[in-house]
N, C-alpha and C. Protein backbone atom coordinates (compact mmCIF):
# COMPACT_ATOMS: atom_id res chain seq x y z
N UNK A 1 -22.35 4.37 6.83
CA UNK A 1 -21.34 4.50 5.81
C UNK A 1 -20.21 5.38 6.35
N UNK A 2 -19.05 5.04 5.73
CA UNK A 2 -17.35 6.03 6.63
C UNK A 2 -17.26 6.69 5.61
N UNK A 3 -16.48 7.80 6.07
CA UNK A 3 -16.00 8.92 5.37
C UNK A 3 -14.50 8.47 5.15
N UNK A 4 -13.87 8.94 4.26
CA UNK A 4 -12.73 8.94 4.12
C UNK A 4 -11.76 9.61 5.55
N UNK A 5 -12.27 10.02 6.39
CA UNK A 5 -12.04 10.02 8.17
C UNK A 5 -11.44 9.41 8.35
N UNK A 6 -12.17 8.26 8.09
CA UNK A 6 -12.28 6.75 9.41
C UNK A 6 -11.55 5.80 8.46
N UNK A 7 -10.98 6.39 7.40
CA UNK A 7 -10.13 5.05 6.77
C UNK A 7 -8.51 5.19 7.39
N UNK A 8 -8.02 4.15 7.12
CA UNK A 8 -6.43 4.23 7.31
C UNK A 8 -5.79 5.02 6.46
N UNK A 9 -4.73 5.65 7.13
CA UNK A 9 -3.48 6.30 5.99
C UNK A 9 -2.44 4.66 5.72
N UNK A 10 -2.21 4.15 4.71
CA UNK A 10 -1.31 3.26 4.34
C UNK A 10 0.27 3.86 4.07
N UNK A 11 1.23 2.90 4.52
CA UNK A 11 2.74 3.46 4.33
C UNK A 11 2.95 3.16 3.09
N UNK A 12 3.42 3.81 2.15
CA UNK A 12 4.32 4.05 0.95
C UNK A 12 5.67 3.79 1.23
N UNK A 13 6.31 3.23 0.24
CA UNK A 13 8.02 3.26 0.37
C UNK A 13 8.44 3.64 -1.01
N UNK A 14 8.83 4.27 -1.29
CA UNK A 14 10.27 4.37 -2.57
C UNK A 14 11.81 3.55 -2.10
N UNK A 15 12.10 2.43 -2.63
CA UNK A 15 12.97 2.06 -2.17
C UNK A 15 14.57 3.20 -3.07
N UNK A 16 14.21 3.44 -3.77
CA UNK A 16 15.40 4.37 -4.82
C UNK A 16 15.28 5.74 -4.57
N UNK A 17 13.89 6.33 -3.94
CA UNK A 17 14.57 7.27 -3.75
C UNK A 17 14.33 7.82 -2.16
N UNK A 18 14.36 6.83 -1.43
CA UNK A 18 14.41 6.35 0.41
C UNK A 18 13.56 7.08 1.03
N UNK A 19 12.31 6.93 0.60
CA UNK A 19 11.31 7.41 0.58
C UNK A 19 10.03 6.71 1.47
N UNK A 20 9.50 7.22 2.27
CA UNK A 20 8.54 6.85 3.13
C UNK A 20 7.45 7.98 3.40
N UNK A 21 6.03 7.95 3.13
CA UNK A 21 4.72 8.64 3.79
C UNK A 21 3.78 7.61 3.89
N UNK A 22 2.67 8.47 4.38
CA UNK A 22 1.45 7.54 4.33
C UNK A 22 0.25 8.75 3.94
N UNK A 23 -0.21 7.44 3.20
CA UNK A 23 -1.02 7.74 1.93
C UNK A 23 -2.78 7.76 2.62
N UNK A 24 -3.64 8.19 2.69
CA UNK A 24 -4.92 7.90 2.83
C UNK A 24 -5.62 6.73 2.22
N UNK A 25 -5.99 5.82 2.31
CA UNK A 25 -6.53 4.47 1.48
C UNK A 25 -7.04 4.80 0.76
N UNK A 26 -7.62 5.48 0.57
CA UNK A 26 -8.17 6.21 -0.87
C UNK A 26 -7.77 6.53 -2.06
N UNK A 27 -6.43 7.14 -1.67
CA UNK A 27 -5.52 7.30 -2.66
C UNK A 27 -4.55 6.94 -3.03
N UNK A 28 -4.18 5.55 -2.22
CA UNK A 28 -2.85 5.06 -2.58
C UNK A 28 -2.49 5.06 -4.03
N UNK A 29 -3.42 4.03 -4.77
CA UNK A 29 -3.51 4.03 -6.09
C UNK A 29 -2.87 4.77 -6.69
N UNK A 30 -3.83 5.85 -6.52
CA UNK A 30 -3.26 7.38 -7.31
C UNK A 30 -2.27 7.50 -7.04
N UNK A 31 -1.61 7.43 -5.65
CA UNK A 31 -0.14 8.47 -5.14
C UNK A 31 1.09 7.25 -6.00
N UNK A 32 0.37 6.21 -6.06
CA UNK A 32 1.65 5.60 -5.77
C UNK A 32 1.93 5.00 -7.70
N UNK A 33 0.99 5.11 -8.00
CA UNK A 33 1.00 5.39 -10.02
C UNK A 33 1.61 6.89 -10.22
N UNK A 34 1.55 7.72 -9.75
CA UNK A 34 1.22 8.97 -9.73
C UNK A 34 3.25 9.38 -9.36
N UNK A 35 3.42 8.67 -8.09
CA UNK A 35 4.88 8.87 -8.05
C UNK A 35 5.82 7.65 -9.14
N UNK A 36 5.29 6.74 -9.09
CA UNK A 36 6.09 6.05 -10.06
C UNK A 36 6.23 6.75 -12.01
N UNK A 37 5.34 7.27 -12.69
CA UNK A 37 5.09 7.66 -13.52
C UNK A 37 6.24 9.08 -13.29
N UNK A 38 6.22 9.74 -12.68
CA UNK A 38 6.58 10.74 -12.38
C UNK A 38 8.40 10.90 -12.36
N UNK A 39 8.64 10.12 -11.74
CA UNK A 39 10.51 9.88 -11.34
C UNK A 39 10.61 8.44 -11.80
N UNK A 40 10.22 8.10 -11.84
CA UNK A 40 10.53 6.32 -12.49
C UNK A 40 10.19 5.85 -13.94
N UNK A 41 9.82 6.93 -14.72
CA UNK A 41 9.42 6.50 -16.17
C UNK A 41 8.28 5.15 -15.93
N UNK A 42 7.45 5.75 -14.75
CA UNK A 42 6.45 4.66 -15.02
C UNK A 42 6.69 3.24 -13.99
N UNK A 43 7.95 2.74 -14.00
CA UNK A 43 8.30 1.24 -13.67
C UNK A 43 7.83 1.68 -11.97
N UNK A 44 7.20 0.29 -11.79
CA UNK A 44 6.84 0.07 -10.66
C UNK A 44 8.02 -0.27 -9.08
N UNK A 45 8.58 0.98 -8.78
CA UNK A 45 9.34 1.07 -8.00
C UNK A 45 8.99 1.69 -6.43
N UNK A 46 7.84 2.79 -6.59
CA UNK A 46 7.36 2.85 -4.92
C UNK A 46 6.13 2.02 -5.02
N UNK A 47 5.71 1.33 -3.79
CA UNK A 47 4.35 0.22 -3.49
C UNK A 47 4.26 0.55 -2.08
N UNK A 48 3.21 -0.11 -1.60
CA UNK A 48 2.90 -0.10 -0.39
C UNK A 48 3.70 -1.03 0.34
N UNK A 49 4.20 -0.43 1.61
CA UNK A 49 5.48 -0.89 2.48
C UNK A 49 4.92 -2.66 2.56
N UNK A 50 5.96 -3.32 1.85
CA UNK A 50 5.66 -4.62 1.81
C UNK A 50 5.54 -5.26 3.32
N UNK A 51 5.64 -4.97 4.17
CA UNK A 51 5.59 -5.49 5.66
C UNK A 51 3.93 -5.13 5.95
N UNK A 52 3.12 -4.27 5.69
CA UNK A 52 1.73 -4.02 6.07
C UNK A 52 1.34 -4.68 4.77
N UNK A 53 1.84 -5.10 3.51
CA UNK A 53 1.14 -5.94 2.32
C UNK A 53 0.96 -7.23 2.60
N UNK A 54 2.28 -7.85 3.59
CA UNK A 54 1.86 -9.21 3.87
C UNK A 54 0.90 -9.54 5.31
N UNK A 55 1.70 -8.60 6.34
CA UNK A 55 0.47 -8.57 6.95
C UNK A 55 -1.37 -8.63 6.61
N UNK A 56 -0.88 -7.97 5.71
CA UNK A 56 -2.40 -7.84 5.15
C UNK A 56 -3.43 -9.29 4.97
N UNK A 57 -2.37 -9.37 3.61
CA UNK A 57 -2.34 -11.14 3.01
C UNK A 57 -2.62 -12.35 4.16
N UNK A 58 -1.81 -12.77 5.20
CA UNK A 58 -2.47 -13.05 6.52
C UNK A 58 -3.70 -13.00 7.21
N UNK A 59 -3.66 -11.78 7.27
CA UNK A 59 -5.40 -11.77 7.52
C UNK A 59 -6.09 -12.28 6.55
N UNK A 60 -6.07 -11.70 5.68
CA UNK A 60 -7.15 -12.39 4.50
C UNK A 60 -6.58 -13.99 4.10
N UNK A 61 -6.31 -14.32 4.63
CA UNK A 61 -5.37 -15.75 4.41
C UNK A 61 -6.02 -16.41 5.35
N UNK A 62 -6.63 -16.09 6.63
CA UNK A 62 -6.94 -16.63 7.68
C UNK A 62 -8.68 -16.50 7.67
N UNK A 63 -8.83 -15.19 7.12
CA UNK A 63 -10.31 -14.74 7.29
C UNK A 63 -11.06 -15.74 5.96
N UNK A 64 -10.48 -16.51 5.63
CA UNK A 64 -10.57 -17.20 3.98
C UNK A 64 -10.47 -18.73 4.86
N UNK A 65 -10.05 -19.32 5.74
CA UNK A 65 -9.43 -20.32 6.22
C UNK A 65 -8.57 -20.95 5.48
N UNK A 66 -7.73 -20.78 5.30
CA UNK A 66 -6.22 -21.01 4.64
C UNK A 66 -5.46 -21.56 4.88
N UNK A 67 -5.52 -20.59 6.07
CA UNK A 67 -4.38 -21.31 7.54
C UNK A 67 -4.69 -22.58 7.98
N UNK A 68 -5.89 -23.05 7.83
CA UNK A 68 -6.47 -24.18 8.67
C UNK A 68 -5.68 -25.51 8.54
N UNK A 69 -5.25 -26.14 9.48
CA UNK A 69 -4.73 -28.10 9.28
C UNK A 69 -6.07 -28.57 8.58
């Protein structure tokens, strides 16, 4: 079993307020409800840097056979 160690930090973006960290996978959730609620009245304006979201999607797109002819 992993510790929260051995997980990835994921990139965050705020596009409004030009904003970039990385988050522990653990807590994206939290950070990223947590900053939207906070300066955004809630509306869903920072997410995880859409370039590692689709990447993502890909893999699991492929690991699913998706991709396949």
């Amino acid at each position: 079993m992993s510790d929260d160690a051995d997980l990835p930090e994921i990139p965050i973006v705020c596009p409004e307020c030009g904003t970039r960290s990385r988050i522990p996978f653990s807590d994206v959730e939290d950070a990223v409800a947590g900053h939207n609620e906070r300066l955004h009245d809630g509306e869903s304006v920072a997410s995880v840097d859409p370039d590692v979201f689709d990447h993502l999607a890909d893999h699991v797109a492929a690991d699913l056979g998706l991709l396949e002819n």
